[in-house]
Protein backbone atom coordinates (compact mmCIF):
# COMPACT_ATOMS: atom_id res chain seq x y z
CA UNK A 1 150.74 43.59 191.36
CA UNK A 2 151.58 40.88 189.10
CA UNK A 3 149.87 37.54 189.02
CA UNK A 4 152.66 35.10 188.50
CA UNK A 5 153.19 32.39 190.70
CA UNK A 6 156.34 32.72 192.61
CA UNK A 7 158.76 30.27 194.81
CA UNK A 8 161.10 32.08 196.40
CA UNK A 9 162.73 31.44 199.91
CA UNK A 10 162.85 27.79 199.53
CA UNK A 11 166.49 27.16 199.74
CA UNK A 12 167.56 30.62 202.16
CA UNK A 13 164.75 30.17 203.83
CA UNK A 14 163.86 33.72 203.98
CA UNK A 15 160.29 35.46 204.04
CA UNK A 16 160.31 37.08 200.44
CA UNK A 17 157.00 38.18 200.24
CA UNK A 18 157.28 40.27 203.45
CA UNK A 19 160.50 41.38 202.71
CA UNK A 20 159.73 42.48 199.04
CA UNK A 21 156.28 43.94 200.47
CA UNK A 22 158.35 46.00 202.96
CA UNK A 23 160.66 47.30 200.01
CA UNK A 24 157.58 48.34 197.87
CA UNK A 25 155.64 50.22 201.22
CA UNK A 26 156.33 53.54 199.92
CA UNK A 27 155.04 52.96 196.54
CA UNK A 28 152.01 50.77 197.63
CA UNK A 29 151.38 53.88 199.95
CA UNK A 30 151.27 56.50 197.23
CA UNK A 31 149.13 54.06 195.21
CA UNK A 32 146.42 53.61 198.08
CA UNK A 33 146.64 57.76 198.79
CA UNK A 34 145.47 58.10 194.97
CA UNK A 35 143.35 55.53 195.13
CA UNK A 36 142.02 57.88 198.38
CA UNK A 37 142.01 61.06 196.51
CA UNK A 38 140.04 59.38 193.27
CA UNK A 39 137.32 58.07 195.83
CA UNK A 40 137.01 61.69 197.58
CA UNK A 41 136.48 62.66 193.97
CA UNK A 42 134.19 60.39 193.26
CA UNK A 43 131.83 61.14 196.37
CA UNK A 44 132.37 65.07 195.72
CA UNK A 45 130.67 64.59 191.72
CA UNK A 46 128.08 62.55 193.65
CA UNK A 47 127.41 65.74 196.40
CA UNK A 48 127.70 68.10 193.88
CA UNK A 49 125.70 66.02 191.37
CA UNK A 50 123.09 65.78 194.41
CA UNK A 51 123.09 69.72 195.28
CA UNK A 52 122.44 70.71 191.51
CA UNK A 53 119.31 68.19 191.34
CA UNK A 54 117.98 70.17 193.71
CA UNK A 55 118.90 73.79 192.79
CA UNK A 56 117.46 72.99 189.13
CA UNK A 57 114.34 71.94 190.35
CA UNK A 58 114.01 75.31 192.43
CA UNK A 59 115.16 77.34 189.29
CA UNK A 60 112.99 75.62 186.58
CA UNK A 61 109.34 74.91 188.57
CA UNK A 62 109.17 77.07 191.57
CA UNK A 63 111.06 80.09 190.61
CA UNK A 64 109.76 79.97 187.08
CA UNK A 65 106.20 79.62 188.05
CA UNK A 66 107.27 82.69 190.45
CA UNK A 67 108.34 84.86 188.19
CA UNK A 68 105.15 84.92 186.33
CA UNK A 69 102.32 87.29 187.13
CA UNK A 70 100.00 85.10 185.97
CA UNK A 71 100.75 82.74 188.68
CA UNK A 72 99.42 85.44 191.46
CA UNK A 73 96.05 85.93 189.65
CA UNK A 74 94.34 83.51 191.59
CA UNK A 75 90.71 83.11 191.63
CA UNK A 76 88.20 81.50 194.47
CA UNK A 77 84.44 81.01 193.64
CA UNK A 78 81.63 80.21 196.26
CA UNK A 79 77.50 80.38 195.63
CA UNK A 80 75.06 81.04 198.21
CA UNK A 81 73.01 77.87 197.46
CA UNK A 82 75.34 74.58 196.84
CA UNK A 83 72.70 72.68 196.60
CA UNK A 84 71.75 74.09 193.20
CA UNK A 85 75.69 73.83 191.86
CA UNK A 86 78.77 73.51 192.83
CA UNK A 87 81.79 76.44 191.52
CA UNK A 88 85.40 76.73 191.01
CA UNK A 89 86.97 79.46 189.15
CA UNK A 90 90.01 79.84 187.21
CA UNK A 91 92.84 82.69 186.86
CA UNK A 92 91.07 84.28 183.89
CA UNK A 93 87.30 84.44 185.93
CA UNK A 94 85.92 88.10 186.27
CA UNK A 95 86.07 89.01 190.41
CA UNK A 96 82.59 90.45 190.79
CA UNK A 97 78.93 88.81 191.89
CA UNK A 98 76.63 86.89 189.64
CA UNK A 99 73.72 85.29 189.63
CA UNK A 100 72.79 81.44 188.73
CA UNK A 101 70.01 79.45 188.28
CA UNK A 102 69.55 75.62 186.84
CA UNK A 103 66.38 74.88 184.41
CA UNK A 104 67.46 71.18 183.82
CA UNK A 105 70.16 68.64 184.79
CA UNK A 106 71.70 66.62 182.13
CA UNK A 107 70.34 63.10 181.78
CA UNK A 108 71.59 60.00 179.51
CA UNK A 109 68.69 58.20 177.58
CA UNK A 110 67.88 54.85 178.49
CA UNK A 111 65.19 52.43 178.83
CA UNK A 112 64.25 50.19 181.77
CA UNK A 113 62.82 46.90 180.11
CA UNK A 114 59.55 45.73 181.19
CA UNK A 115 59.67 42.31 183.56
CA UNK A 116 59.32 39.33 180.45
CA UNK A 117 56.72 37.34 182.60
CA UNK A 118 57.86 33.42 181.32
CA UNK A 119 59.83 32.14 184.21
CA UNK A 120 62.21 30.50 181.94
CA UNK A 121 63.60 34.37 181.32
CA UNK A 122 64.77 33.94 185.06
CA UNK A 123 68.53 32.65 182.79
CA UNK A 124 70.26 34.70 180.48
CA UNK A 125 71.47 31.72 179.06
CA UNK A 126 67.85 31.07 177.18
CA UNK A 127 66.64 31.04 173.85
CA UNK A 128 64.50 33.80 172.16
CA UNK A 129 62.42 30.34 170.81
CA UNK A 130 62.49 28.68 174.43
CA UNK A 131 61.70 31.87 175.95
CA UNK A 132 58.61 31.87 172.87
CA UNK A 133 59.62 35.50 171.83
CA UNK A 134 60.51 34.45 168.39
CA UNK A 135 58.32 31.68 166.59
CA UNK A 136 56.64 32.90 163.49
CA UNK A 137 60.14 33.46 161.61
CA UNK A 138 63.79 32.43 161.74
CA UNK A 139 65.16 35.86 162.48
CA UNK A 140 64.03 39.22 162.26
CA UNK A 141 65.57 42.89 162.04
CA UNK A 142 65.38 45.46 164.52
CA UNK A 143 66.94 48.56 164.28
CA UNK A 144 69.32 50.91 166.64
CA UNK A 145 70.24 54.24 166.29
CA UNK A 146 73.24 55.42 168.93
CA UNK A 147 73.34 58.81 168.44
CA UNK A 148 70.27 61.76 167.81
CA UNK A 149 72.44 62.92 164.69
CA UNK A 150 73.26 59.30 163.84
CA UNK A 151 71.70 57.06 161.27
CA UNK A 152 69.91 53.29 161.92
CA UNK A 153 71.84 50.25 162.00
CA UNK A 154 69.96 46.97 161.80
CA UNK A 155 70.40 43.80 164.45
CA UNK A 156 69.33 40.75 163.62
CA UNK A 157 67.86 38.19 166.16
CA UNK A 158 67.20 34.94 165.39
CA UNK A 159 65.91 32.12 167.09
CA UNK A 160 69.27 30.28 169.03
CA UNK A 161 69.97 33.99 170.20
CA UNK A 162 69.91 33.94 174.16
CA UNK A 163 68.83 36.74 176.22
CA UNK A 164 72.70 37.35 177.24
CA UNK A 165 73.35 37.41 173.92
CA UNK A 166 70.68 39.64 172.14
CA UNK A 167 72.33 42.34 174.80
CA UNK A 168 75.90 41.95 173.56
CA UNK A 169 74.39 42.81 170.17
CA UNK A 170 72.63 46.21 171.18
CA UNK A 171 75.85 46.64 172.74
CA UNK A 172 78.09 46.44 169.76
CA UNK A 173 76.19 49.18 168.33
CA UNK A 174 77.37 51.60 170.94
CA UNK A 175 74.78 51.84 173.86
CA UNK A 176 75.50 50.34 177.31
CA UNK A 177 73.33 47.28 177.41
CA UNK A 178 72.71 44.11 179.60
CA UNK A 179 70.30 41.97 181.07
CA UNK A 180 69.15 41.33 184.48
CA UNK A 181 68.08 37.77 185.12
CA UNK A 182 67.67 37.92 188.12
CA UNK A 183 64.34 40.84 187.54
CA UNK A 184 64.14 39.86 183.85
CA UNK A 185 64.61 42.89 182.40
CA UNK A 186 66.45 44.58 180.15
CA UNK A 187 68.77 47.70 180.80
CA UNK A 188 69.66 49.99 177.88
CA UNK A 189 71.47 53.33 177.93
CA UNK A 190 73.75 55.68 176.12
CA UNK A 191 76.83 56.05 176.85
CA UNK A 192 77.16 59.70 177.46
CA UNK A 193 75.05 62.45 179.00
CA UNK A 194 72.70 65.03 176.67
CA UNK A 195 70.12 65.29 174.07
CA UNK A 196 72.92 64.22 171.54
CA UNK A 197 73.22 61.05 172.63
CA UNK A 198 70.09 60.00 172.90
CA UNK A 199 69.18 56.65 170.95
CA UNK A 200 66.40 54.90 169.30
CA UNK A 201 64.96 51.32 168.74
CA UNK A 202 63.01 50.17 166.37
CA UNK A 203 61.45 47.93 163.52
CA UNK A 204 60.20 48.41 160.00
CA UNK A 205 58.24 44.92 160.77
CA UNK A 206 55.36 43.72 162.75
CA UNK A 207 57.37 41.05 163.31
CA UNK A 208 60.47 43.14 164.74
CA UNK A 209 58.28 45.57 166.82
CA UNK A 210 56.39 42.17 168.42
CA UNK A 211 59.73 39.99 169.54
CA UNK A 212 60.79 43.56 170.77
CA UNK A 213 57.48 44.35 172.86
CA UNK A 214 58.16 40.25 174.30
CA UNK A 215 61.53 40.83 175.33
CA UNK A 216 60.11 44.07 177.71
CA UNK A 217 61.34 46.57 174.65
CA UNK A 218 58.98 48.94 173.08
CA UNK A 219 59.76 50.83 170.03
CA UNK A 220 59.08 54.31 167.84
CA UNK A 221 56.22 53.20 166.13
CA UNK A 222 54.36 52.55 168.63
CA UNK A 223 51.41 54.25 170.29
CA UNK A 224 51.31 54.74 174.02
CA UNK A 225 48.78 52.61 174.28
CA UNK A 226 50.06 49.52 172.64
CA UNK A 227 53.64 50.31 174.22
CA UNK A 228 51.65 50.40 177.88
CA UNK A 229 49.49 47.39 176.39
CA UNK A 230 52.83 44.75 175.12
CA UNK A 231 55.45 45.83 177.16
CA UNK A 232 54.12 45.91 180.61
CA UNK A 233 56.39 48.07 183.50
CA UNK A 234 57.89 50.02 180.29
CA UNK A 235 60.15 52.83 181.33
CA UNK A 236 61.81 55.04 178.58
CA UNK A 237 63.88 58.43 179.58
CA UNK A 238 65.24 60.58 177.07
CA UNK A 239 68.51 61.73 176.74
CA UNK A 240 68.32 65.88 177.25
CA UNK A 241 70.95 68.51 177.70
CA UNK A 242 71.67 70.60 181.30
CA UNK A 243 70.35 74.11 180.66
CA UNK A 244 71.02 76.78 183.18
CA UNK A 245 70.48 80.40 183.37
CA UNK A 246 73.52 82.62 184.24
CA UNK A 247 72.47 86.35 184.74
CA UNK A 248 69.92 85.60 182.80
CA UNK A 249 71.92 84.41 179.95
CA UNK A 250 70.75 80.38 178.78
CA UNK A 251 73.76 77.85 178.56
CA UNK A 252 73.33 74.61 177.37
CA UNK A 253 75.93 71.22 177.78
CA UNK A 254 75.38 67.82 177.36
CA UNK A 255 76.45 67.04 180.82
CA UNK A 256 76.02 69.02 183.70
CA UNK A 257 79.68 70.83 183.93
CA UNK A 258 79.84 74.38 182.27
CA UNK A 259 83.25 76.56 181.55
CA UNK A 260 81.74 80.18 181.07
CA UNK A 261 84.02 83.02 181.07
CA UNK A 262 86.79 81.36 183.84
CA UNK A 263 83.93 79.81 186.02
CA UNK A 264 83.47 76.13 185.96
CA UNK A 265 79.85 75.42 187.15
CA UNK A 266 78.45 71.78 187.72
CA UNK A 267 74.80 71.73 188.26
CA UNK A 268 73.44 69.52 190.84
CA UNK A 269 69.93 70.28 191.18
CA UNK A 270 66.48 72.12 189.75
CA UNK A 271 66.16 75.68 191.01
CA UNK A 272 62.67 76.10 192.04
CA UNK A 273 60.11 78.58 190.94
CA UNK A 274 58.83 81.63 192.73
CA UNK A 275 55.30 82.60 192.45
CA UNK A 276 55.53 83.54 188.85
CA UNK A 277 57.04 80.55 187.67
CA UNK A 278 60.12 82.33 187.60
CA UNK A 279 63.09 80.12 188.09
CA UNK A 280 64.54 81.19 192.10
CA UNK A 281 68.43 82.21 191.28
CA UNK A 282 71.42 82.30 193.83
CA UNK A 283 74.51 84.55 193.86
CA UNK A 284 78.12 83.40 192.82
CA UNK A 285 80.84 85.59 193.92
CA UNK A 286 84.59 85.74 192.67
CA UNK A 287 87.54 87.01 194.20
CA UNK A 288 91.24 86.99 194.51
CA UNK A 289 92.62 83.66 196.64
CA UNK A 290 94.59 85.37 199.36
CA UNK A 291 95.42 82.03 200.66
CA UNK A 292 96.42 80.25 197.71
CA UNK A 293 98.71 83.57 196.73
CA UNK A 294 100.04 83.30 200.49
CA UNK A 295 100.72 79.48 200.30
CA UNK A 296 102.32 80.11 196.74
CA UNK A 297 104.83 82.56 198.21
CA UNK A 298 105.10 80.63 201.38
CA UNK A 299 106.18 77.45 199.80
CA UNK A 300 108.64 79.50 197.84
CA UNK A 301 110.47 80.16 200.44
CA UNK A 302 110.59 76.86 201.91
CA UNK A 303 112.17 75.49 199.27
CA UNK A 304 114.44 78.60 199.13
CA UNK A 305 115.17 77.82 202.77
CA UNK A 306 116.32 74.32 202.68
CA UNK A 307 118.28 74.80 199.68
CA UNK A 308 120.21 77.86 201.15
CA UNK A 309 120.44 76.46 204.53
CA UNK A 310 121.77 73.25 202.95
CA UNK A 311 124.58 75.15 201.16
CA UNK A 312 125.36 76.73 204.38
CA UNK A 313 125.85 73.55 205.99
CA UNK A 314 128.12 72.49 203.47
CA UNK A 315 130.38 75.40 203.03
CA UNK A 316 130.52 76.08 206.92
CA UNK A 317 131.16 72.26 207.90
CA UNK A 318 134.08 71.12 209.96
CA UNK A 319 137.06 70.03 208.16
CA UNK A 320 137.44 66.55 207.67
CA UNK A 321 141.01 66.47 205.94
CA UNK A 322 142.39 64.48 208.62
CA UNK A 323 140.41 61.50 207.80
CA UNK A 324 141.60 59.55 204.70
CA UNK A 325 139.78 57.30 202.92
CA UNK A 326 139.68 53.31 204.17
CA UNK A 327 142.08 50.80 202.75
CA UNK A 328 140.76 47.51 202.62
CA UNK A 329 142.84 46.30 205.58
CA UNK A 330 141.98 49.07 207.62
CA UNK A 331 138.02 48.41 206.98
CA UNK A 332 138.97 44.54 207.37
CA UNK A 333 139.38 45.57 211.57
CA UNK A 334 136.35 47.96 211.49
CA UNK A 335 132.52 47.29 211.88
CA UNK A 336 130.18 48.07 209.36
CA UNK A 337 128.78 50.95 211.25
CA UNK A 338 132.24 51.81 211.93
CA UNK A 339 133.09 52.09 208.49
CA UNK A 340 129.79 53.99 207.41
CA UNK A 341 130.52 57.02 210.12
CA UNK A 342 134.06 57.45 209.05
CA UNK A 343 132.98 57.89 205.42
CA UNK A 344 130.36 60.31 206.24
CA UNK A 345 132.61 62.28 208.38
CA UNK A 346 135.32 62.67 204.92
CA UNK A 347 131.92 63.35 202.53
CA UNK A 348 130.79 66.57 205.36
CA UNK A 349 133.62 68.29 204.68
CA UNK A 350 134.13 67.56 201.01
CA UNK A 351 132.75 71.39 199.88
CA UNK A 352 134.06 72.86 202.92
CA UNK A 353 135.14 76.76 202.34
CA UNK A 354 134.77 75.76 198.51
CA UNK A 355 134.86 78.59 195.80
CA UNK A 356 132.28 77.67 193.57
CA UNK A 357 129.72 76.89 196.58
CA UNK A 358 130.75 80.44 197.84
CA UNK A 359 129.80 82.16 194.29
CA UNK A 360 125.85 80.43 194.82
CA UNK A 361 126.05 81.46 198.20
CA UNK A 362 126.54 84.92 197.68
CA UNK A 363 124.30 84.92 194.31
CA UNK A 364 121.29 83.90 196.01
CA UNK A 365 121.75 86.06 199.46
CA UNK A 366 122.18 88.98 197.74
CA UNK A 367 119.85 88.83 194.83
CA UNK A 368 116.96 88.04 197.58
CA UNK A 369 118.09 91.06 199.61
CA UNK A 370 117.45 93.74 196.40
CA UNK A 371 115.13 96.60 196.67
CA UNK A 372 113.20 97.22 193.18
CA UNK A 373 110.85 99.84 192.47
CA UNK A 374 106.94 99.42 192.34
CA UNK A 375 104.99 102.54 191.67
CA UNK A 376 106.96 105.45 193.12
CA UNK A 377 107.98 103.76 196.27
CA UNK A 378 111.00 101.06 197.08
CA UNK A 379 110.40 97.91 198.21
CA UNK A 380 112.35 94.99 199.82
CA UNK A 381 111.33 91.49 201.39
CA UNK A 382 111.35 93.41 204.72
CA UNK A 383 108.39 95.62 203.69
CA UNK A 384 106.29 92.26 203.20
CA UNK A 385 107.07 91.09 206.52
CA UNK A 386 110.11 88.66 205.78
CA UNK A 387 113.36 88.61 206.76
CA UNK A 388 116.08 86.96 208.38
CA UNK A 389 116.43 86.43 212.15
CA UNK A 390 118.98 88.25 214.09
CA UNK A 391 122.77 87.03 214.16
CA UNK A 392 121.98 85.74 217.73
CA UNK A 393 118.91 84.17 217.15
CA UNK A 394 119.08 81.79 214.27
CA UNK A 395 120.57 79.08 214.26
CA UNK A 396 123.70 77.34 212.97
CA UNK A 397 123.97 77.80 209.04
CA UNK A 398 120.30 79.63 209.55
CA UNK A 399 120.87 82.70 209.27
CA UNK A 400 120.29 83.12 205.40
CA UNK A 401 116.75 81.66 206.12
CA UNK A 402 113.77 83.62 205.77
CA UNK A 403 110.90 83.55 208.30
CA UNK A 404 107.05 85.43 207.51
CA UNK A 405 105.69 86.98 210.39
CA UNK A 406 102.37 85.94 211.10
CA UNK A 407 103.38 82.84 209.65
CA UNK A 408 101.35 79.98 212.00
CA UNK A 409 103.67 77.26 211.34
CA UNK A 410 107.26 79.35 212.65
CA UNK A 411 107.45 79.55 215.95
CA UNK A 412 110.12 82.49 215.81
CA UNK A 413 107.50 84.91 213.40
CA UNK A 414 104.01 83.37 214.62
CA UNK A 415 103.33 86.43 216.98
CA UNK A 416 104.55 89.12 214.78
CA UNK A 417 101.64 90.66 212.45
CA UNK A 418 100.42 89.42 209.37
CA UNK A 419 102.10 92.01 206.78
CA UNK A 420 102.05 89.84 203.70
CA UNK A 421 98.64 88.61 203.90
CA UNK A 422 97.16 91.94 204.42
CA UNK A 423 99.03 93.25 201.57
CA UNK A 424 98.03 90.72 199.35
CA UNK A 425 94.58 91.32 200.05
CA UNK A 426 94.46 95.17 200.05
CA UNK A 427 97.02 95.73 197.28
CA UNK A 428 98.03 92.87 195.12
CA UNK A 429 99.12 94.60 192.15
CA UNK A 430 102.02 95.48 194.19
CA UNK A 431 102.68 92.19 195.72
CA UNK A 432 102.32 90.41 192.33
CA UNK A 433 105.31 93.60 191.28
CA UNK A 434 107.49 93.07 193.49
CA UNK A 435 108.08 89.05 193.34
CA UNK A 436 108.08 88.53 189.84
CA UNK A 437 110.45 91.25 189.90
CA UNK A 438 112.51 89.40 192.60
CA UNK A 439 112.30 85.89 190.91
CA UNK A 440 113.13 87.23 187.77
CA UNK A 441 116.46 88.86 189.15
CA UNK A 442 117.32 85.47 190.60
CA UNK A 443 116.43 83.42 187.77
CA UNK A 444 118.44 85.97 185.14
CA UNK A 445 121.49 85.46 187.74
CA UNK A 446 121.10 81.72 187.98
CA UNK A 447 120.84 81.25 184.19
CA UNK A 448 123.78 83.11 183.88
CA UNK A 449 125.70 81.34 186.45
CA UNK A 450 124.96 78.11 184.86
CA UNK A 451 125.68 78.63 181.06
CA UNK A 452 127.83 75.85 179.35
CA UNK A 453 130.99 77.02 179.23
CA UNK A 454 134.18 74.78 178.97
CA UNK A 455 134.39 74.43 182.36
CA UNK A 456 130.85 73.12 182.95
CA UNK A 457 127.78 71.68 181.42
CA UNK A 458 124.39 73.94 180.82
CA UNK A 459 122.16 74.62 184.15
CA UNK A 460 125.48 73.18 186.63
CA UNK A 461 126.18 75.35 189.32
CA UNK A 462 129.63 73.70 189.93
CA UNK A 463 132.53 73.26 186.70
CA UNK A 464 131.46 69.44 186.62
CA UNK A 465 133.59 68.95 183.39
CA UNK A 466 136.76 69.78 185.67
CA UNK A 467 135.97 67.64 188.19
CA UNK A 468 135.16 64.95 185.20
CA UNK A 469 138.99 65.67 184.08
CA UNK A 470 140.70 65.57 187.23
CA UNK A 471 138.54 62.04 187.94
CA UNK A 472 139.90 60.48 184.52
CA UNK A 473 143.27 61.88 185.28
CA UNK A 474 143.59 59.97 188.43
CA UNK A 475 142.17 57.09 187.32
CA UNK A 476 144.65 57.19 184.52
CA UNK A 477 147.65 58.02 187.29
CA UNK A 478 146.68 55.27 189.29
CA UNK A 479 146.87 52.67 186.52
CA UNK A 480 150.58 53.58 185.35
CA UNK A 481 151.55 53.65 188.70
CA UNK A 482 150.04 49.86 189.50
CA UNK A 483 151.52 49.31 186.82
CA UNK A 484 154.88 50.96 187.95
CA UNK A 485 154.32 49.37 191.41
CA UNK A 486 154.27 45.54 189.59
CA UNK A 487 157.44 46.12 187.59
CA UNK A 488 159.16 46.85 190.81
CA UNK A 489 158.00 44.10 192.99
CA UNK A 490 158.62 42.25 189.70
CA UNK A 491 162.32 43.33 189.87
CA UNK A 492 163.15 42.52 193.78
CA UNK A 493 161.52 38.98 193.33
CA UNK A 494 163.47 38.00 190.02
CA UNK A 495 166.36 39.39 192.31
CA UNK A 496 165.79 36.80 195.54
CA UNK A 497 165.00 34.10 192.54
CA UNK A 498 168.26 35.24 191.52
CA UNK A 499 169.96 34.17 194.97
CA UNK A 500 167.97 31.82 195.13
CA UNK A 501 169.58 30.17 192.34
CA UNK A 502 173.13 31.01 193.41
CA UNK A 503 172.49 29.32 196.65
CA UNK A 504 170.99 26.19 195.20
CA UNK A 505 174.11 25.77 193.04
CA UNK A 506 176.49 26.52 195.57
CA UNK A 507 174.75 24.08 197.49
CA UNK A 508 174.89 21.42 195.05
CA UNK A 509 179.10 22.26 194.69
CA UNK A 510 179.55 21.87 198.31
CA UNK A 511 177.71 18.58 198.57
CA UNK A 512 179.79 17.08 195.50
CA UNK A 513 182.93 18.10 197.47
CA UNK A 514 181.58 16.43 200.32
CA UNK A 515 180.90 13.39 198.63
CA UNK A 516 184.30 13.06 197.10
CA UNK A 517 186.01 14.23 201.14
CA UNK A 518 183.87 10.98 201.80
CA UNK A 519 182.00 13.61 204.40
């Protein structure tokens, strides 16, 4: 409509805006129909939009992964003894029984400082020449090494140095250091497990090795006796590697986890000894993981389920072409509620009985119901125990849903024996055969489905770049015809201005001639 101000009806006295709006109903109709239409596009992208999310993600992750027979080798590790170690295995572990046994645990180095007697240590705020650990010289070198395979780096420690302090230093040089004021000690280790990454403090200088053996620290260089003798409660613990025996074979790590040949082993205690100072061994048995194959499959066909049912739903739902979309007058008299429930209704039966929903429909129902060949023998879901209910039976837009007998959590199957597990633990070359041939039939159908054509964009299970086109072509309808719809209310008002005018000059005639008849 056009924004110009208008007077009109001022000397007729008519209602020209309600006349003019009456004259312009049929075009103002067509323009709020389009207006309709462009919306029900708009929500159908949006539905369709939704629906492909969902159908990729089934077709890229779970039927992918599906498809793969490396996905069904599944492995499950236990050991007699989990107090020694705790096991996992992975898909490439050997099934079979082996035997374990742990020689050491993995340890970090470090070194519990003696107790520094003065009671002004009780602060980590002091002084090395309060606490009187450094008076014969300004500062002195001591020395760190961080690593076993690493070389010395020197500290230096002078006499404004507080205890708080001297630890940031041995920190800097990669060990995990502090101190504890409220025990007076000092607490020094490496930063990561094994005989590696072990470290080492020390001095070249009487001087060093003495403010170390006052601050609690001993040093290499050192006797037992003088480290006993100067540092008091000294407790030093060497870095070392784990080192377990695994039929009989010696592994070594610098922490406690091992990865040998698919097993992942964490050691958690010493085996003992027997008799002969033998270390005592415990048995660690692989095998396939019939429930994590089963929950695999299982969960494949939930999500295969709510997609298919959801299609279904869609295709099959009542038709809603009865209910046009809202003006804003009409939604002006209705409730917000109101106004959500009719919209909902129109966006139900927006794919109803539509073609390219029907093509996935089909594609998936029948590519799940193929036989292929495993062996010598034909197989189908069917022979695994899964299948569809009966017509009667299932449920509204259910009865492309699959159901596992045996399955615990369907109450329709839950009686029915257990085909699929039992085959998956007596003969799992065939199970793994048959669904990666089914999931590679699907997937080869989907990706066809869903090349880019000119219709549609790659991996789209609808022609989105139609319904982009027919979208921009409204939009572009309904703007000349706004456009149309203004010139023509345009026209009928410059026509009442029109009379308008007439009247106000015949007016003004027939009051001069009254003036002059003296009237």
């Amino acid at each position: 409509m056009s924004d110009r101000i208008r007077m009109s009806g001022m000397i007729s006295g008519m209602d020209t805006d309600s006349i003019v709006q009456q004259l312009v109903q049929a075009k103002s109709t067509k323009v709020d129909k389009m207006k309709g239409t462009l919306q029900k596009t708009e929500w159908k992208q949006d539905i369709w939009k939704e629906l492909n999310t969902k159908m990729y993600s089934f077709y890229s992750k779970t039927l992918d992964n599906m498809r793969n027979e490396g996905s069904f080798n599944k492995m499950k590790a236990s050991i007699v003894d989990s107090s020694i170690a705790s096991v996992s295995a992975s898909s490439s572990a050997v099934i079979g029984t082996q035997t374990l046994a742990v020689k050491q645990l993995a340890k970090s180095g470090y070194i519990t400082g003696g107790k520094i007697a003065s009671s002004d240590a009780s602060s980590g705020d002091t002084t090395l020449y309060k606490l009187g650990a450094l008076t014969s010289e300004d500062e002195v070198t001591v020395k760190i090494k961080s690593s076993a395979d690493g070389d010395y780096e020197e500290i230096t420690l002078n006499q404004g140095m507080t205890l708080t302090q001297v630890a940031s230093a041995f920190a800097e040089k990669g060990i995990n250091a502090s101190y504890d004021a409220t025990n007076q000690r000092f607490f020094l280790s490496s930063k990561e497990s094994g005989a590696d990454a072990d470290f080492d403090i020390t001095a070249d200088s009487d001087e060093g090795l003495a403010v170390l053996a006052n601050l609690g620290l001993s040093a290499s260089g050192a006797t037992d006796d003088e480290e006993n003798e100067i540092a008091g409660a000294w407790n030093n613990i060497d870095g070392q590697d784990a080192i377990i025996y695994l039929n009989g074979a010696e592994f070594e790590s610098s922490t406690n986890t091992f990865s040998i040949n698919g097993l992942s082993i964490t050691a958690q205690s010493v085996s003992e000894k027997d008799t002969n100072g033998d270390y005592i061994t415990t048995n660690v048995s692989t095998s396939s993981d019939v429930d994590a194959i089963y929950d695999m499959i299982k969960d494949f066909f939930s999500e295969y389920n709510e997609l298919i049912k959801e299609m279904d739903e869609k295709y099959n739902a009542e038709s809603s072409s009865s209910y046009d979309v809202l003006t804003d007058d009409e939604k002006s008299a209705m409730s917000e509620d109101e106004i959500e429930k009719w919209n909902e209704k129109i966006k139900s039966g927006l794919l109803r009985r539509d073609e390219s929903l029907n093509k996935n429909i089909r594609m998936f129902k029948d590519a799940m119901s193929s036989m292929f060949e495993v062996g010598d023998s034909s197989y189908s879901l069917s022979s695994f125990g899964i299948g569809t209910l009966s017509y009667f039976l299932a449920g509204d837009n259910e009865k492309g849903v699959y159901h596992i007998d045996g399955d615990e959590d369907d109450t329709n199957t839950s009686g029915n024996e257990d085909k699929l597990k039992t085959m998956i633990a007596t003969d799992p070359e065939t199970v793994t055969s048959f669904f990666t041939q089914l999931s590679n039939n699907l997937y080869k159908q989907i990706t066809e489905a869903t090349k880019h054509s000119e219709y549609r964009s790659v991996y789209s299970m609808y022609d989105d770049k139609t319904l982009q086109e027919e979208y921009d072509n409204l939009e572009s309808d309904i703007a000349d015809e706004e456009e149309s719809l203004a010139d023509f209310e345009d026209s009928y008002y410059d026509k009442f201005a029109a009379m308008e005018t007439a009247l106000a000059k015949l007016q003004e005639k027939q009051n001069a001639i009254s003036s002059l008849l003296g009237s």
